[in-house]
N, C-alpha and C. Protein backbone atom coordinates (compact mmCIF):
# COMPACT_ATOMS: atom_id res chain seq x y z
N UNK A 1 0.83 -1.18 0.00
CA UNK A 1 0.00 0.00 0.00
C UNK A 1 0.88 1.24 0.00
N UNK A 2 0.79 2.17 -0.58
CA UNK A 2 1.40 3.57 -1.06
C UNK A 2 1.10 3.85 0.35
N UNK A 3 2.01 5.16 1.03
CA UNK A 3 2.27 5.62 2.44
C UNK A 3 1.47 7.14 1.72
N UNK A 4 0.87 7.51 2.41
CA UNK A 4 0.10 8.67 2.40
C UNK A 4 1.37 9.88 3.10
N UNK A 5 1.05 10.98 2.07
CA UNK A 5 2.20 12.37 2.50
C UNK A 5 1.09 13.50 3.45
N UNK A 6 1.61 13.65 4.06
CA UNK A 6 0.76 15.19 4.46
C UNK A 6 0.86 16.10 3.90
N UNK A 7 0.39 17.24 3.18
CA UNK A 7 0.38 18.02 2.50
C UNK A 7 -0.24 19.21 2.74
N UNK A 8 0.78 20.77 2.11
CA UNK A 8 -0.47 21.52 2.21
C UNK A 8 -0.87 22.53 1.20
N UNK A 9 -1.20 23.67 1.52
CA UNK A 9 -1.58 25.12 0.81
C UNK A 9 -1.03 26.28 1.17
N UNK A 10 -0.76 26.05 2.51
CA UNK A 10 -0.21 26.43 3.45
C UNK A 10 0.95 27.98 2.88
N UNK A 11 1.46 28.13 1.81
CA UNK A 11 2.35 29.40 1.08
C UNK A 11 1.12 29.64 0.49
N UNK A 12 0.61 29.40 -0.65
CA UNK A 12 -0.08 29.66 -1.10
C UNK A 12 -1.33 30.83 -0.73
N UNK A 13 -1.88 30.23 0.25
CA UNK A 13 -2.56 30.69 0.72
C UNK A 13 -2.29 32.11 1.76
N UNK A 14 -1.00 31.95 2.23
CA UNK A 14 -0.67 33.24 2.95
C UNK A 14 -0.36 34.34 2.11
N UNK A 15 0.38 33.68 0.81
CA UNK A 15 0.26 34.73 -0.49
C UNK A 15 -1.19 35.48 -0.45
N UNK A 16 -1.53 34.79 -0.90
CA UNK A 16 -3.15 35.27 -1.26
C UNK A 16 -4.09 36.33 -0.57
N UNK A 17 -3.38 35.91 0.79
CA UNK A 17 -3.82 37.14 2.21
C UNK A 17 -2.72 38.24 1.88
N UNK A 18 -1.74 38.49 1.14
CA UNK A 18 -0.48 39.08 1.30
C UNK A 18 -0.43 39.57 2.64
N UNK A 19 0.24 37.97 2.94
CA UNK A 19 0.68 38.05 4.53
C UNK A 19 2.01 37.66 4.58
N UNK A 20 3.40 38.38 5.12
CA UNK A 20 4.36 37.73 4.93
C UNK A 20 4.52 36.22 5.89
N UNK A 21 5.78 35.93 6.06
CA UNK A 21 5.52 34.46 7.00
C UNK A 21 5.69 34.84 8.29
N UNK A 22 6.38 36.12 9.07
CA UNK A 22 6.26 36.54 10.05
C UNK A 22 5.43 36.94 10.79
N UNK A 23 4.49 38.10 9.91
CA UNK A 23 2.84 38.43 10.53
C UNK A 23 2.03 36.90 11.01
N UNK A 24 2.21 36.10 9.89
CA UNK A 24 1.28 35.21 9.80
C UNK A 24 1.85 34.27 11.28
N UNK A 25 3.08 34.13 11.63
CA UNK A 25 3.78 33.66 12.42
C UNK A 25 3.36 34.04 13.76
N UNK A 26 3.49 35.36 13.78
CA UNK A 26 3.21 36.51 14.99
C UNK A 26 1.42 36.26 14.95
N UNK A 27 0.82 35.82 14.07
CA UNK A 27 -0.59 35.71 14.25
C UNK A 27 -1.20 34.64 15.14
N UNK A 28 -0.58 33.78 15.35
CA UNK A 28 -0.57 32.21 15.58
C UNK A 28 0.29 32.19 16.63
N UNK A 29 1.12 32.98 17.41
CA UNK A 29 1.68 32.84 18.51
C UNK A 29 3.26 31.72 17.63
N UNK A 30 4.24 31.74 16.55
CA UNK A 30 4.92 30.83 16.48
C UNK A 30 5.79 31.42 15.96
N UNK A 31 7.06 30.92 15.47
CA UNK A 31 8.15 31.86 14.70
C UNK A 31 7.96 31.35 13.27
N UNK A 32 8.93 32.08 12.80
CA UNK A 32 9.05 32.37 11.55
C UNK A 32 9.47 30.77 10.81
N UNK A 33 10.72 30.44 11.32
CA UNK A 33 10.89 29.48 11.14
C UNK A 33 9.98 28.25 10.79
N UNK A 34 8.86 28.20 11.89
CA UNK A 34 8.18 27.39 11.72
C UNK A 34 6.96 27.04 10.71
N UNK A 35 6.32 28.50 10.55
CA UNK A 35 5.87 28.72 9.14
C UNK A 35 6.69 27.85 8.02
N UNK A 36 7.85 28.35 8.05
CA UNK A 36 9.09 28.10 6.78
C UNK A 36 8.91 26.59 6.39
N UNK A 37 9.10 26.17 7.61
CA UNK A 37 8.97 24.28 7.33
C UNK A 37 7.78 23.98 7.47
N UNK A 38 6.96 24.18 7.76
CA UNK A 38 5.10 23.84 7.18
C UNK A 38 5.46 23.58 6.10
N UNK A 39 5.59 25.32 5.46
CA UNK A 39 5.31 25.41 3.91
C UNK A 39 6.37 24.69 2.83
N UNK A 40 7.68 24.17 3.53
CA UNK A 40 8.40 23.16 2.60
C UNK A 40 8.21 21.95 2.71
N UNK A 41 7.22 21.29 4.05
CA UNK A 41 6.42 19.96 4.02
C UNK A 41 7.83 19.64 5.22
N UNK A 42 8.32 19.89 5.84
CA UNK A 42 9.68 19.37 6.58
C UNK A 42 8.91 19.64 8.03
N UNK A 43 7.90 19.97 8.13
CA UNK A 43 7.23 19.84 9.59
C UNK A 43 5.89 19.77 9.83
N UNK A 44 5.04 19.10 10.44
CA UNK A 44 3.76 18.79 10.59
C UNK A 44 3.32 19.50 11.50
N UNK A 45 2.39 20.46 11.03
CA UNK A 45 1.41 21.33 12.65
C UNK A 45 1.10 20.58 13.77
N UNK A 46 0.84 20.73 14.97
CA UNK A 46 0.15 19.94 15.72
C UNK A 46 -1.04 20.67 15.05
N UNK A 47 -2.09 19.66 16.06
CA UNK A 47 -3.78 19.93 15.46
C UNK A 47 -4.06 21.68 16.03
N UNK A 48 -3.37 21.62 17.06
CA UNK A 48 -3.78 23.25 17.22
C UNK A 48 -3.34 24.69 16.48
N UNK A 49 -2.24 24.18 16.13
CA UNK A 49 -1.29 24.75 15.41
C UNK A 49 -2.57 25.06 14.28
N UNK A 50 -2.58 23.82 13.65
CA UNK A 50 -3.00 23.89 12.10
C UNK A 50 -4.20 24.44 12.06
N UNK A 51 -5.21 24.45 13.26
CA UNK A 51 -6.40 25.38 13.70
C UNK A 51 -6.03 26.66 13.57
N UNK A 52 -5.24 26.88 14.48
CA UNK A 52 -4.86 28.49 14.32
C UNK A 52 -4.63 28.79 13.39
N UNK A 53 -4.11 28.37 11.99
CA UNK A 53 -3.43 28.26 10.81
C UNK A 53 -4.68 28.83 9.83
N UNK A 54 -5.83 27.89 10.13
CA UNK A 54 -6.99 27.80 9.09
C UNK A 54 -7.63 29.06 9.90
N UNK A 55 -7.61 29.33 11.04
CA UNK A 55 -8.16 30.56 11.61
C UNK A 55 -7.73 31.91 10.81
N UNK A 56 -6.78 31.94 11.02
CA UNK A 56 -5.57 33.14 10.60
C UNK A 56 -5.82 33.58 9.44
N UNK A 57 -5.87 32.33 8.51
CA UNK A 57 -6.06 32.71 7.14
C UNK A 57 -7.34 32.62 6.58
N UNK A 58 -8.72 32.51 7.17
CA UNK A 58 -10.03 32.04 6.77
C UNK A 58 -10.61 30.79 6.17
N UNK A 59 -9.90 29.42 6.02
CA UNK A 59 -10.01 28.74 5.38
C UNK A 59 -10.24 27.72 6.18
N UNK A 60 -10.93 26.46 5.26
CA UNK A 60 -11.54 25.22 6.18
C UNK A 60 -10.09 24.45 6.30
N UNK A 61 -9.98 23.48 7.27
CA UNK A 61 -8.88 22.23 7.14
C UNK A 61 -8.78 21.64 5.98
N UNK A 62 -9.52 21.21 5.11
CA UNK A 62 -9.63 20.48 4.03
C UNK A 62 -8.82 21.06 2.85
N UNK A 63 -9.40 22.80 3.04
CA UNK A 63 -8.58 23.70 1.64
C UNK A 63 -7.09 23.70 1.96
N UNK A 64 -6.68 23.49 3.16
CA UNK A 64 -5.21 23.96 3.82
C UNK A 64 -4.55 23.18 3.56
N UNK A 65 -4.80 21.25 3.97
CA UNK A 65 -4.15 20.51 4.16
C UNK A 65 -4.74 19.27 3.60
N UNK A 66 -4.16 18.23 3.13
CA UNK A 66 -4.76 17.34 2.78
C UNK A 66 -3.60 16.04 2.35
N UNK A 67 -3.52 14.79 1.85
CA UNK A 67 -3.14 13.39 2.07
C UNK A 67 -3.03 13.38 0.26
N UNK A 68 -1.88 13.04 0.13
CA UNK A 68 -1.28 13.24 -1.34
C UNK A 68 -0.53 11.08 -1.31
């Protein structure tokens, strides 16, 4: 069976707010850094994280993140 990736939208979408990764960082209580590796797939939100995430930016879990 193929191993399922986590995936996201996660740049994309902060583009779209033209939000840099710091605001968006500083929005969510997290650093910069951590944004950085979301959005290159090198780190997985916790579930609260990724709440705050879909908060921040207006979007459901589903549009943000999803199983590739």
């Amino acid at each position: 069976m193929k191993e399922l990736v986590f995936k996201n939208n996660l740049k994309a979408l902060r583009e779209k707010k033209n939000l840099s990764q710091q605001k968006l960082a500083d929005m969510v209580s997290t650093t910069r850094q951590t944004i950085i590796a979301i959005e290159k797939g090198t780190f997985s939100p916790t579930a609260r994280l990724a709440y705050l995430l879909c908060i921040a930016l207006d979007v459901k879990f589903e549009d943000m993140f999803y199983f590739e």
